[in-house]
C-alpha atoms as a PDB file:
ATOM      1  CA  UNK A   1     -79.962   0.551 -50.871  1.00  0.00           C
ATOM      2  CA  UNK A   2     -78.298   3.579 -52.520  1.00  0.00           C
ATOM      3  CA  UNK A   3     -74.858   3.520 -51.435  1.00  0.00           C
ATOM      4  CA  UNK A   4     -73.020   6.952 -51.522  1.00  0.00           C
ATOM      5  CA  UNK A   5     -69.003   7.467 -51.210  1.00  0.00           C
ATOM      6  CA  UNK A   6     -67.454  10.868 -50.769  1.00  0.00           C
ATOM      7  CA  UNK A   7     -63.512  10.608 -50.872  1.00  0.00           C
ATOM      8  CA  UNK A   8     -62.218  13.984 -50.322  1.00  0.00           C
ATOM      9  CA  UNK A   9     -58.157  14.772 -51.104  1.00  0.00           C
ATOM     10  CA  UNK A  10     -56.205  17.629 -50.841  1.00  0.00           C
ATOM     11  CA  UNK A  11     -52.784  18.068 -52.112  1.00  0.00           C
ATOM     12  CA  UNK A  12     -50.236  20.680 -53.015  1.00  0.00           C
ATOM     13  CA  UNK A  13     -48.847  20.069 -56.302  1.00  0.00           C
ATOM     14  CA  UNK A  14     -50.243  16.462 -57.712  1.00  0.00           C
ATOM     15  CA  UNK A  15     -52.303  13.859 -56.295  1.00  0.00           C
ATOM     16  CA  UNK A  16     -51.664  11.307 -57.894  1.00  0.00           C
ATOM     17  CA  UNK A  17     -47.769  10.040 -57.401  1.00  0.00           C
ATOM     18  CA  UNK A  18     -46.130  11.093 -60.158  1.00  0.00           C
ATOM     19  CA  UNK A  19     -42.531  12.216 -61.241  1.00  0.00           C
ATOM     20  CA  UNK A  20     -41.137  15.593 -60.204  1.00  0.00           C
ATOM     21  CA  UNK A  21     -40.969  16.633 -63.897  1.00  0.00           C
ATOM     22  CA  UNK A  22     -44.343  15.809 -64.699  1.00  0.00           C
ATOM     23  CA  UNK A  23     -45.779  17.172 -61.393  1.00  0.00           C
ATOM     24  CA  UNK A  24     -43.551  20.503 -61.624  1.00  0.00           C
ATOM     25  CA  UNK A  25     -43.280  21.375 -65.288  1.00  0.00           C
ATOM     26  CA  UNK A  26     -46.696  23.162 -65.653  1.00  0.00           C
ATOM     27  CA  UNK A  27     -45.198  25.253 -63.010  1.00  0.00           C
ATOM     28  CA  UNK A  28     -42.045  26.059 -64.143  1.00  0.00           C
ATOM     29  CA  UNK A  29     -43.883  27.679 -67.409  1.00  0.00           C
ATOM     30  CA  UNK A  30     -46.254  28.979 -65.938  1.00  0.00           C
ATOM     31  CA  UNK A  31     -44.219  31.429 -64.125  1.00  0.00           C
ATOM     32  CA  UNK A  32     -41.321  31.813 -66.552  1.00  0.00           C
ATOM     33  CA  UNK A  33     -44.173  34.024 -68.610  1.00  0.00           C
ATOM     34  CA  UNK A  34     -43.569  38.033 -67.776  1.00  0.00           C
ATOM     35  CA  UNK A  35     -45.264  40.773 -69.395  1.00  0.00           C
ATOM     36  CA  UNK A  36     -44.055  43.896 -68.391  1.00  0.00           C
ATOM     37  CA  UNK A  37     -46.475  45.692 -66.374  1.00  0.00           C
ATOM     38  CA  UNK A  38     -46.745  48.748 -68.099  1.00  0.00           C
ATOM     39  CA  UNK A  39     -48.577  52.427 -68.343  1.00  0.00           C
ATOM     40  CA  UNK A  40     -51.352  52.620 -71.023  1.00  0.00           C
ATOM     41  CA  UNK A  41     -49.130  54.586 -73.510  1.00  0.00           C
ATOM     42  CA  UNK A  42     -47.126  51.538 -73.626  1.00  0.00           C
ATOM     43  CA  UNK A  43     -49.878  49.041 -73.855  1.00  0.00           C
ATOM     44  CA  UNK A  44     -51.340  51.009 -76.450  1.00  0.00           C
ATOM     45  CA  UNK A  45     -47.780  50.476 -78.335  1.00  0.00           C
ATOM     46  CA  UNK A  46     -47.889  46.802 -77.758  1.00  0.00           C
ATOM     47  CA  UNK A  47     -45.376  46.781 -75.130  1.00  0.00           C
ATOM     48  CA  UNK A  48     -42.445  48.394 -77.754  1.00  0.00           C
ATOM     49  CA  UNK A  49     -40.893  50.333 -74.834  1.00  0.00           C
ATOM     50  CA  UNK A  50     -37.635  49.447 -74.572  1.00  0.00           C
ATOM     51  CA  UNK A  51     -35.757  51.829 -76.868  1.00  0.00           C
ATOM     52  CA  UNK A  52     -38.632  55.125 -75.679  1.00  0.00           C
ATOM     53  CA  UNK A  53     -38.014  56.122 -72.802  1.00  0.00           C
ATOM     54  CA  UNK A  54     -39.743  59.042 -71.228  1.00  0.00           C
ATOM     55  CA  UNK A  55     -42.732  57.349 -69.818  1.00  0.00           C
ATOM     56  CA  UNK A  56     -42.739  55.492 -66.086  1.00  0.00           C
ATOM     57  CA  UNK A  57     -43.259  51.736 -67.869  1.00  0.00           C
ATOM     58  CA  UNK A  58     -39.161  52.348 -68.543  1.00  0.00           C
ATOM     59  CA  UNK A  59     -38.859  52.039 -64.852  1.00  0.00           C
ATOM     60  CA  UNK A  60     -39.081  47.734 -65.344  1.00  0.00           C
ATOM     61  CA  UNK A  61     -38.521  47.757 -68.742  1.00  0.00           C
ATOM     62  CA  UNK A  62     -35.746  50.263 -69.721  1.00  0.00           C
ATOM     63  CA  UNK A  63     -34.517  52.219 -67.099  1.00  0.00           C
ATOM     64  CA  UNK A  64     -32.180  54.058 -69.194  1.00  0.00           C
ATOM     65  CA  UNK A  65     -35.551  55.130 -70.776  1.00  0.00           C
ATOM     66  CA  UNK A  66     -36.093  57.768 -67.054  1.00  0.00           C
ATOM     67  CA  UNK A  67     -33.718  59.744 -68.745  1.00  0.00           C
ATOM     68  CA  UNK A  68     -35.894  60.950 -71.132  1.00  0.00           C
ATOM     69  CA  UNK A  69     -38.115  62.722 -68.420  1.00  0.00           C
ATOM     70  CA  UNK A  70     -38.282  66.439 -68.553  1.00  0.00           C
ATOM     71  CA  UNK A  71     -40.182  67.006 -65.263  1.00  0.00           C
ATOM     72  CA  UNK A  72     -41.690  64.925 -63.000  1.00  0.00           C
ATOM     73  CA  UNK A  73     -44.980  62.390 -62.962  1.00  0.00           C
ATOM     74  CA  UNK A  74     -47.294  60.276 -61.490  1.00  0.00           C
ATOM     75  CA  UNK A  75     -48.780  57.822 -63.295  1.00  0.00           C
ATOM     76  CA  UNK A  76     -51.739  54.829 -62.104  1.00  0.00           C
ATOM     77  CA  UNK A  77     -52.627  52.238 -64.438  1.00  0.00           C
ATOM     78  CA  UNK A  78     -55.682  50.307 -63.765  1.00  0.00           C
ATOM     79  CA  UNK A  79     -56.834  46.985 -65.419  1.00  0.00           C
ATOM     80  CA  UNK A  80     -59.589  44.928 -66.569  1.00  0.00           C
ATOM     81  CA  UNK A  81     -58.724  41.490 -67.960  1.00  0.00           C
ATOM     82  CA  UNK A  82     -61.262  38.550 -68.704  1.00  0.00           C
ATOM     83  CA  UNK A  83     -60.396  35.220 -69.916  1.00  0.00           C
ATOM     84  CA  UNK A  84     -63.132  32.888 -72.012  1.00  0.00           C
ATOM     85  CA  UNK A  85     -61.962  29.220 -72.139  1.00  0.00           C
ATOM     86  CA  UNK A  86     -64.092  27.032 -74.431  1.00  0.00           C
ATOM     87  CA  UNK A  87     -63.879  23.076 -73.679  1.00  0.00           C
ATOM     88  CA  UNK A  88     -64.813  20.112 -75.162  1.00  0.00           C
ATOM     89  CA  UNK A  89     -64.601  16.813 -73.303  1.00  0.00           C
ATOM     90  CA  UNK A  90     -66.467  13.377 -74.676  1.00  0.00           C
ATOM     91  CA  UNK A  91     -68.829  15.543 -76.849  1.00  0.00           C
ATOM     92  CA  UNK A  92     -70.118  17.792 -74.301  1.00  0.00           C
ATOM     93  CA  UNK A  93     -68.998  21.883 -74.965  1.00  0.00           C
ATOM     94  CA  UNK A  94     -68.944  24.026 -72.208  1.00  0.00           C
ATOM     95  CA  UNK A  95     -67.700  27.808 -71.834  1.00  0.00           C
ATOM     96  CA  UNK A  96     -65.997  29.490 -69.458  1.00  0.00           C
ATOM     97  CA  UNK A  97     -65.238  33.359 -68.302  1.00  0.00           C
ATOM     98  CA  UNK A  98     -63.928  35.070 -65.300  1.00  0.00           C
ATOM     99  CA  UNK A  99     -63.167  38.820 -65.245  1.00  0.00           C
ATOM    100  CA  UNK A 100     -61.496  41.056 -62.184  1.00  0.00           C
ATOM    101  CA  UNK A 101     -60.029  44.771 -62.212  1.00  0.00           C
ATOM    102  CA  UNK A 102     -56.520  45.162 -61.031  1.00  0.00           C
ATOM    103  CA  UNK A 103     -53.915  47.789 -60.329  1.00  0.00           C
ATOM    104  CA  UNK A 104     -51.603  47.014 -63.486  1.00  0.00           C
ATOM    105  CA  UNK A 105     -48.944  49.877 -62.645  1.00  0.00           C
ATOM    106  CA  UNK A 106     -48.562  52.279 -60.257  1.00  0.00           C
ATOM    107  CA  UNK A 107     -45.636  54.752 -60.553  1.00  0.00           C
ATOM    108  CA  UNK A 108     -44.209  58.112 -59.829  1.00  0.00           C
ATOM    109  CA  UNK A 109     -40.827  60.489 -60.860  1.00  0.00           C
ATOM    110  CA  UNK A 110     -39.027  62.984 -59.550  1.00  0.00           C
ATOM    111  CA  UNK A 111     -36.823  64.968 -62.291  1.00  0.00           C
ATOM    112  CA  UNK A 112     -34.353  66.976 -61.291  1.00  0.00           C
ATOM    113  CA  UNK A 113     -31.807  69.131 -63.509  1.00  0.00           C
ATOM    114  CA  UNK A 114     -28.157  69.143 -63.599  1.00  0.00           C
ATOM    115  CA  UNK A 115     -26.494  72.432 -61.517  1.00  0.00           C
ATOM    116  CA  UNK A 116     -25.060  74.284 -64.159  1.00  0.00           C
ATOM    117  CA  UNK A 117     -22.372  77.393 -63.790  1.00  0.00           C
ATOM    118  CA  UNK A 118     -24.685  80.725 -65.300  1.00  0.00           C
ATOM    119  CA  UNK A 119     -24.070  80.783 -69.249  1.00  0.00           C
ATOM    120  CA  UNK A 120     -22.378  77.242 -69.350  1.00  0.00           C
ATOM    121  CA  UNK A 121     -24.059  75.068 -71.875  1.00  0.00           C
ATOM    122  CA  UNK A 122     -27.085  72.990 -70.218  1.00  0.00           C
ATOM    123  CA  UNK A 123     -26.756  70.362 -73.052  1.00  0.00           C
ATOM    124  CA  UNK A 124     -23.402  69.418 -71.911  1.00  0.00           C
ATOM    125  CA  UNK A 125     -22.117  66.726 -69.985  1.00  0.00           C
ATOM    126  CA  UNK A 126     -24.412  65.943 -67.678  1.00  0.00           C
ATOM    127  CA  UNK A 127     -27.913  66.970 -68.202  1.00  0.00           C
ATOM    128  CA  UNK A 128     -30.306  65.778 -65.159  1.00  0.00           C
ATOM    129  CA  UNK A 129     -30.794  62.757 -63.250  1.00  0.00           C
ATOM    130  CA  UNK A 130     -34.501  61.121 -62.644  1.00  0.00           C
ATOM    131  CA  UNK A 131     -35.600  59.062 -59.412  1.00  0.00           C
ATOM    132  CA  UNK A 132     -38.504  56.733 -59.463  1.00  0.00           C
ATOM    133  CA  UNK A 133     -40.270  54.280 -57.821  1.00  0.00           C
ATOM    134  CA  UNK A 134     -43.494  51.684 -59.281  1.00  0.00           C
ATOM    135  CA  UNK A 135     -45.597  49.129 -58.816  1.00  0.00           C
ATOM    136  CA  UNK A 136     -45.793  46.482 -61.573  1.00  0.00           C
ATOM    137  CA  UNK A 137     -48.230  43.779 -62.201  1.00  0.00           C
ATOM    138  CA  UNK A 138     -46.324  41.291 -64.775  1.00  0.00           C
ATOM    139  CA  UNK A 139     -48.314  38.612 -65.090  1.00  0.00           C
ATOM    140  CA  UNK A 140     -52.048  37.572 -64.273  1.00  0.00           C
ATOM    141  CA  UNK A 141     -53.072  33.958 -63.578  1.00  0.00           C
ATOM    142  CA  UNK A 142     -56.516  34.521 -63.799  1.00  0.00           C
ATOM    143  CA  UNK A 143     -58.178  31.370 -65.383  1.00  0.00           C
ATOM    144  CA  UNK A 144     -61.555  28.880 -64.808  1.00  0.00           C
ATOM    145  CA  UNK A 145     -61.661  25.876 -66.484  1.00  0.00           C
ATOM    146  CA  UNK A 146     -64.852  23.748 -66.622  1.00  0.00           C
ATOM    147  CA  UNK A 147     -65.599  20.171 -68.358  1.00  0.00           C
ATOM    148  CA  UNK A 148     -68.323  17.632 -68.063  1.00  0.00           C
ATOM    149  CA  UNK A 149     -69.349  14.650 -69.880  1.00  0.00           C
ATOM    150  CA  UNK A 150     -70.041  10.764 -69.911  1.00  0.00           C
ATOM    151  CA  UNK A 151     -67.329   9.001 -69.371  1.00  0.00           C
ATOM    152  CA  UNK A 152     -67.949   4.807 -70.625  1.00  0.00           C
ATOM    153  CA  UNK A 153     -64.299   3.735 -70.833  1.00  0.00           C
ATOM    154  CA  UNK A 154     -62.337   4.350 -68.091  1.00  0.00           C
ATOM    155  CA  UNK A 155     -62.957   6.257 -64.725  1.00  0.00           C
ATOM    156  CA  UNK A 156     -60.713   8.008 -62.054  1.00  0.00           C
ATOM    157  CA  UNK A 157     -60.317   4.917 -60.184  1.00  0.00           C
ATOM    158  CA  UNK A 158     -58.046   3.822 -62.719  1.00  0.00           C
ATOM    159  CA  UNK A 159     -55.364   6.153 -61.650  1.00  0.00           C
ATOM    160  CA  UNK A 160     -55.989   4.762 -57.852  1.00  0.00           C
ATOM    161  CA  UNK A 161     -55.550   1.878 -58.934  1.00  0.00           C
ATOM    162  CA  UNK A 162     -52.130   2.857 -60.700  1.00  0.00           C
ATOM    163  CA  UNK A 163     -50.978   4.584 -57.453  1.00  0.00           C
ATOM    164  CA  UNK A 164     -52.131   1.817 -55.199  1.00  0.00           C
ATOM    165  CA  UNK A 165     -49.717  -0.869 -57.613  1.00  0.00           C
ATOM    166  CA  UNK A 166     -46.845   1.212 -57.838  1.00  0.00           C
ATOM    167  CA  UNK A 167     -46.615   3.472 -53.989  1.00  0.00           C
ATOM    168  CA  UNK A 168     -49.004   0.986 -52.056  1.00  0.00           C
ATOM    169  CA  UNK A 169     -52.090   2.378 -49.790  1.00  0.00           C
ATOM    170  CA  UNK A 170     -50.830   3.343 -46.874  1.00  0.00           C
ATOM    171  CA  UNK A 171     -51.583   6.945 -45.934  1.00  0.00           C
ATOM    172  CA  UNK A 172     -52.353   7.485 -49.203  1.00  0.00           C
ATOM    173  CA  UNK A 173     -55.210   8.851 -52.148  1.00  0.00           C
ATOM    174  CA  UNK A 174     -55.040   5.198 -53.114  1.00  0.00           C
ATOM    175  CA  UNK A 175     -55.654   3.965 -49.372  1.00  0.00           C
ATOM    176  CA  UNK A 176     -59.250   6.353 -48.599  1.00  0.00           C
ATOM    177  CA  UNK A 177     -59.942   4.437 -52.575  1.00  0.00           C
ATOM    178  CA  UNK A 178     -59.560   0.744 -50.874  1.00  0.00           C
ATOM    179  CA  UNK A 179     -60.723   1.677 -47.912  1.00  0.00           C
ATOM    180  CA  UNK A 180     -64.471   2.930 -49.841  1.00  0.00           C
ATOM    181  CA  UNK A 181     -64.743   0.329 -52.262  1.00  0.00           C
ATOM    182  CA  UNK A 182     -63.353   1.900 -54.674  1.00  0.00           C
ATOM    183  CA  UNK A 183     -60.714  -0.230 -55.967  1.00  0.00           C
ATOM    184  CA  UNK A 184     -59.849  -3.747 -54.643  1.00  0.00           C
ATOM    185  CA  UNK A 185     -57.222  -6.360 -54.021  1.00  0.00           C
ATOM    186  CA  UNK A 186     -57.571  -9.122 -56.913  1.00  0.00           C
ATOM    187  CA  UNK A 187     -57.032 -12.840 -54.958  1.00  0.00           C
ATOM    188  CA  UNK A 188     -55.068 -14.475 -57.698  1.00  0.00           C
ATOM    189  CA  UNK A 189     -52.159 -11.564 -57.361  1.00  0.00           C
ATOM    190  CA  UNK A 190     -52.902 -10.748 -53.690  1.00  0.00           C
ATOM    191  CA  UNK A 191     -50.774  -9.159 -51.966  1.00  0.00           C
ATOM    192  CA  UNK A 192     -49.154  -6.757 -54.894  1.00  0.00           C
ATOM    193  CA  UNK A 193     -52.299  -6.900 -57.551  1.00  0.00           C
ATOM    194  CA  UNK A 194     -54.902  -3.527 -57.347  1.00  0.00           C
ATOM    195  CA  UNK A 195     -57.405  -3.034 -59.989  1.00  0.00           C
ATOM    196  CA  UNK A 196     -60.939  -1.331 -60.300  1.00  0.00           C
ATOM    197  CA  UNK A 197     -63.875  -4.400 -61.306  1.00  0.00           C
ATOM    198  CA  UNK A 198     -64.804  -4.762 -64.427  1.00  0.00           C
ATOM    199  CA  UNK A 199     -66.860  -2.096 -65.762  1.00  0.00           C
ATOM    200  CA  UNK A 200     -69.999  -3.778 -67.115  1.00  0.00           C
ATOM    201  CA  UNK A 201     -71.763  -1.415 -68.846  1.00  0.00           C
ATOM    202  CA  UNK A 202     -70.896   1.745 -66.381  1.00  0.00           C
ATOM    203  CA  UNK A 203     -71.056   5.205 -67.128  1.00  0.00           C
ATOM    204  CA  UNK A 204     -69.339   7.936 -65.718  1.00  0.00           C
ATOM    205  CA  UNK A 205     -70.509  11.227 -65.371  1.00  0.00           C
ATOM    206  CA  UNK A 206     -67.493  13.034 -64.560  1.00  0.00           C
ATOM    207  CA  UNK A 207     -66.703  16.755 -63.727  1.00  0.00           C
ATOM    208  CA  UNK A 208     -64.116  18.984 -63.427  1.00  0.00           C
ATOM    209  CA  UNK A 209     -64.139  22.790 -62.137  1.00  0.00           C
ATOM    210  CA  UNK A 210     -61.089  25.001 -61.677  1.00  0.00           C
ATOM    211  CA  UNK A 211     -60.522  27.967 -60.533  1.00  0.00           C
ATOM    212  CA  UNK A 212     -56.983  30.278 -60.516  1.00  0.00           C
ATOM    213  CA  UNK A 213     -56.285  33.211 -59.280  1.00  0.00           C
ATOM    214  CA  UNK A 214     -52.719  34.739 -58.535  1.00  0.00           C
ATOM    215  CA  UNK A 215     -50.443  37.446 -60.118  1.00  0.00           C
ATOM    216  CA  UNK A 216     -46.581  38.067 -60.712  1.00  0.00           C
ATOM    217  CA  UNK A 217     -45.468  41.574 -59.441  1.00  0.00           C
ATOM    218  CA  UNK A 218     -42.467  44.079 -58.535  1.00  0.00           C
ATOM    219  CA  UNK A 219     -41.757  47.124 -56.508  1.00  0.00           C
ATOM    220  CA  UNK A 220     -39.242  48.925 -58.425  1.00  0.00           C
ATOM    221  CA  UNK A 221     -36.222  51.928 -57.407  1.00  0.00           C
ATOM    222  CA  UNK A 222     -34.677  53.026 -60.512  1.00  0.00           C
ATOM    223  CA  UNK A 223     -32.889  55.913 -61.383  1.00  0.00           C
ATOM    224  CA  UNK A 224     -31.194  57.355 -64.547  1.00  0.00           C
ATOM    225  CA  UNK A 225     -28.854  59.833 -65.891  1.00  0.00           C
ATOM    226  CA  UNK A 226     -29.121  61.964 -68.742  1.00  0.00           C
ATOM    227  CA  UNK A 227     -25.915  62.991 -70.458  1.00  0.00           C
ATOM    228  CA  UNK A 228     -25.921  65.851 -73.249  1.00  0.00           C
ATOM    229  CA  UNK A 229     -29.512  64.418 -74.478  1.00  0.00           C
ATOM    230  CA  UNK A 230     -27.392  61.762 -76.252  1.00  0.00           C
ATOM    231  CA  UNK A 231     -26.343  59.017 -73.996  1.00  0.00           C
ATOM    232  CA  UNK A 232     -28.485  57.912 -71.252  1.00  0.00           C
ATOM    233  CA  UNK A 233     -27.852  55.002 -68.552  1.00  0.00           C
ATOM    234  CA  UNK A 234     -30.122  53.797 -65.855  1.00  0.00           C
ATOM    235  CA  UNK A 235     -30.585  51.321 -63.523  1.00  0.00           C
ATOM    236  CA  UNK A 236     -33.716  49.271 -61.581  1.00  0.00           C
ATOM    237  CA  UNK A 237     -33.538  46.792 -58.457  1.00  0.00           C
ATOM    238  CA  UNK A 238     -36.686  45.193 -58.224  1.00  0.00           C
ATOM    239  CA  UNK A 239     -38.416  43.057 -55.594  1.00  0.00           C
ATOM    240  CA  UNK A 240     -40.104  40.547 -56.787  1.00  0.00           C
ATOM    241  CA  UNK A 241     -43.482  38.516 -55.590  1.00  0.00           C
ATOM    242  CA  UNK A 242     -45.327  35.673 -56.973  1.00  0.00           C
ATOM    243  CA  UNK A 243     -48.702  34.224 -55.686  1.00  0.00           C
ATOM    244  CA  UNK A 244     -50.442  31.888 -57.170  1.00  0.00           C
ATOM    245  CA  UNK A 245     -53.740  29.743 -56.493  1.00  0.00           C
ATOM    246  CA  UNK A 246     -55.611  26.948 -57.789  1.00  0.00           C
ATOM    247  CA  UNK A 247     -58.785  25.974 -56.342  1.00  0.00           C
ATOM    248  CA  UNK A 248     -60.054  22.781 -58.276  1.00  0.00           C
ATOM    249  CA  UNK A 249     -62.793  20.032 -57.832  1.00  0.00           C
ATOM    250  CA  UNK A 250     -63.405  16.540 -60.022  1.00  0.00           C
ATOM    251  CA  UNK A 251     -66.546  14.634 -59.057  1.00  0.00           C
ATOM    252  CA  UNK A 252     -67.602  11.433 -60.128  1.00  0.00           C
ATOM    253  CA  UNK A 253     -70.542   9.231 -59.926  1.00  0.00           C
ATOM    254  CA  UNK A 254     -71.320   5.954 -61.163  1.00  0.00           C
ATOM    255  CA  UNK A 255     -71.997   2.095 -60.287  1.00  0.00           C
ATOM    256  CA  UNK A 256     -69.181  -0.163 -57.986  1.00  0.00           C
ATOM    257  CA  UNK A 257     -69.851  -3.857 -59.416  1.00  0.00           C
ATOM    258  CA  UNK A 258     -69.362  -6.571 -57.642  1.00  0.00           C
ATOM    259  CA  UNK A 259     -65.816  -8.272 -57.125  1.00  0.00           C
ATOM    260  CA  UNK A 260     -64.147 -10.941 -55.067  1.00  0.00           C
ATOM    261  CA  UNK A 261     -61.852  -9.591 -52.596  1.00  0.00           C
ATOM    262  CA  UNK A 262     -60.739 -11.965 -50.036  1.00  0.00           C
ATOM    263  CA  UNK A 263     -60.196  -9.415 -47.471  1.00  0.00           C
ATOM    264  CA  UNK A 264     -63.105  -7.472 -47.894  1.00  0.00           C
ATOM    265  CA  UNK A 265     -65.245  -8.281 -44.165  1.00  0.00           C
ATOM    266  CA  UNK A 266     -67.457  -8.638 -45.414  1.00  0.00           C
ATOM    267  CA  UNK A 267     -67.205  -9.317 -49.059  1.00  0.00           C
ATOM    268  CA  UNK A 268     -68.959  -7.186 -50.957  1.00  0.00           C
ATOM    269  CA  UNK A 269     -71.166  -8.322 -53.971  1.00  0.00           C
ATOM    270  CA  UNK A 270     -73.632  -6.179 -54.852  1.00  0.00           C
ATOM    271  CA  UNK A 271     -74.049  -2.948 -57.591  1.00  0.00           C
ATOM    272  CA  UNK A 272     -74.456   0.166 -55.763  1.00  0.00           C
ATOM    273  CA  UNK A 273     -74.052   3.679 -56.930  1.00  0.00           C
ATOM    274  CA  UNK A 274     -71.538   5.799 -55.670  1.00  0.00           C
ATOM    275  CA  UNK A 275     -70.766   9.497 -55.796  1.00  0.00           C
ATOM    276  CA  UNK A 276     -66.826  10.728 -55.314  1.00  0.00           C
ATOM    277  CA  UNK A 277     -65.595  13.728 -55.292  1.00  0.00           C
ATOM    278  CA  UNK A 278     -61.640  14.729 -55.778  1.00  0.00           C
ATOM    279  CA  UNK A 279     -60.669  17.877 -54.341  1.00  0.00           C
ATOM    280  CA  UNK A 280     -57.319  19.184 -55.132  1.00  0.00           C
ATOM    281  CA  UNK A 281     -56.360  23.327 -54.025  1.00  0.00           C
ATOM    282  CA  UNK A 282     -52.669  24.618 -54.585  1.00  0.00           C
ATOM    283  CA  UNK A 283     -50.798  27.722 -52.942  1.00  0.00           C
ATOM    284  CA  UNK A 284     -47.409  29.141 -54.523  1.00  0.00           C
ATOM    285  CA  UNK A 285     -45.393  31.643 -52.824  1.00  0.00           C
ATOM    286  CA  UNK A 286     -42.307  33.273 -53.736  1.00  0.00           C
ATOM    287  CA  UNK A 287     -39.911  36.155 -53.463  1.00  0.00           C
ATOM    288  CA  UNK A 288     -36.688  37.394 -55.268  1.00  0.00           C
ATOM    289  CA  UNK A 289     -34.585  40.055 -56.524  1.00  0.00           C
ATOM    290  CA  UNK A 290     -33.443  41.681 -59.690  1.00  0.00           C
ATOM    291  CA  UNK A 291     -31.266  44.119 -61.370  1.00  0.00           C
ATOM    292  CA  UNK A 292     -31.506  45.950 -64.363  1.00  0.00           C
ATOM    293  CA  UNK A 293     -29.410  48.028 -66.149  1.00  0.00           C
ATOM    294  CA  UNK A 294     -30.013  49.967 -69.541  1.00  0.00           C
ATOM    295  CA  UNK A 295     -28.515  52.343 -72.293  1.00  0.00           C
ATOM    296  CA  UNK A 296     -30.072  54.447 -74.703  1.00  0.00           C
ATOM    297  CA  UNK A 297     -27.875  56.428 -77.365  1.00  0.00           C
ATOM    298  CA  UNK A 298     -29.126  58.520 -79.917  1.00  0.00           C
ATOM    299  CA  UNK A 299     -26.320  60.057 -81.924  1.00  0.00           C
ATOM    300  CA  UNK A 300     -29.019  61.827 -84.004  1.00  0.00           C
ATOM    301  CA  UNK A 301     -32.547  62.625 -83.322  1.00  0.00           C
ATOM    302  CA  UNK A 302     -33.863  60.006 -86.019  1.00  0.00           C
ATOM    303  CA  UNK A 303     -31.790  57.264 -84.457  1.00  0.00           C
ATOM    304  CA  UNK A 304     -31.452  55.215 -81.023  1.00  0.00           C
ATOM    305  CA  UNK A 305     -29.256  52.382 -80.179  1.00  0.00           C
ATOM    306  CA  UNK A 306     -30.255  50.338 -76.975  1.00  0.00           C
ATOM    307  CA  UNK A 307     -28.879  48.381 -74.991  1.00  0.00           C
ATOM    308  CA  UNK A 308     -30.746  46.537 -71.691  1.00  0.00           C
END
């Protein structure tokens, strides 16, 4: 008889006990990564904002750069990104692609000019101030990651069988493994001794799907002065949110042989197929703050020194 075993986990981070540096390090990259969330102008400029100015991308990049503005603007920046991931995984080749639109940056300024005594020189001392307030998008998660193949050497009972030596079963990924056959006690190192039976002749066909979804954004106040077209100084708080999902699956099928487990009532014997499947779905969250602060001089028209 056909014998089927579904083994269904979910966990936050990592399933399968690990350290905290192995289990958190993936993380820790991932959302160190920031690319300014920008208007198209600066996009189409490859991101080299910092020492421009006069555009609402300054507002989390530069905000010295508001000082640059002449009048006042609204600006929306919409999106499209797709990723293509190609994989290759025991011979088998398998691609990938996810697209979505977004709201990159969203921003507006309000310019206002200095108040100036009739027949003083405007391009003295202080020329205008600038106000604004955007929307970045800094950095996209969006990802999906596929992989199949057949698997002869090893399977993911191995690592249940790691886990189940080194943290024990109880309440545990390696437990729901024991308790479906999965992995068993051998007699001659009972009670400390886990291992998967021999495979004779198995194959695996194994299979892994993820999906990620998630972003990296800020709502910005910034505002800037603009001192005899020469020197200008601004500053941005930003508010900061991250949100990021993974959504992933591994399934497995493939033959249980037959071992000798003393405490197995009764002890099983026989070959019987088996299908498992590994679920594993992750939710970050987080808030901050940030402050920015920025100087552009030009002490001639052909020449700008920044500072941010």
């Amino acid at each position: 008889m056909k014998k089927i075993i579904l083994a269904t986990i979910v966990a936050t981070v990592a399933s399968i006990g690990t350290t905290y540096a192995q289990s958190y390090a993936p993380d820790a990259f991932r959302f160190s990564q920031t690319n300014y969330g920008s208007t198209s102008r600066f996009k189409g400029m490859a991101g080299a904002q910092i020492g421009v100015g006069g555009d609402i991308g300054s507002i989390s990049a530069n905000p010295a750069g508001l000082g640059l503005f002449t009048k006042s603007e609204f600006s929306i920046t919409p999106e499209f990104n797709s990723v293509s991931n190609g994989s290759s995984y025991l011979g088998n080749n398998i691609k990938s692609d996810k697209s979505q639109i977004n709201l990159n940056n969203l921003g507006v300024v309000f310019y206002s000019p200095a108040a100036k005594l009739k027949g003083s020189d405007v391009n003295k001392g202080l020329v205008s101030s600038v106000f604004g307030i955007s929307y970045t998008r800094n950095n996209d998660f969006l990802n999906n990651i596929d992989y199949n193949g057949i698997n002869t050497n090893s399977s993911i009972r191995d690592a249940y069988v790691d886990q189940a030596n080194g943290f024990g079963i109880d309440n545990s990924v390696a437990g729901d493994a024991y308790d479906s056959y999965l992995i068993n006690r051998n007699a001659p190192n009972y009670p400390n001794g886990f291992s998967a039976e021999p495979y004779n002749n198995a194959n695996f066909n194994q299979n892994w799907s993820e999906s990620r979804l998630g972003s990296t954004s800020e709502f910005n106040l910034a505002g800037a002065l603009n001192f005899s077209n020469k020197l200008y100084l601004g500053a941005t708080a930003s508010f900061v949110n991250v949100k990021y999902t993974s959504d992933a699956s591994f399934t497995e099928s493939g033959i249980v042989n037959s071992y000798d487990d003393q405490l197995a009532i009764p002890a099983y014997t026989g070959n019987e197929n088996y299908n498992l499947t590994h679920l594993r779905y992750q939710q970050t969250r987080g808030n901050g703050f940030n402050l920015k602060l920025g100087m552009i001089y030009r002490p001639v028209p052909e020449l700008r020194l920044v500072q941010k």
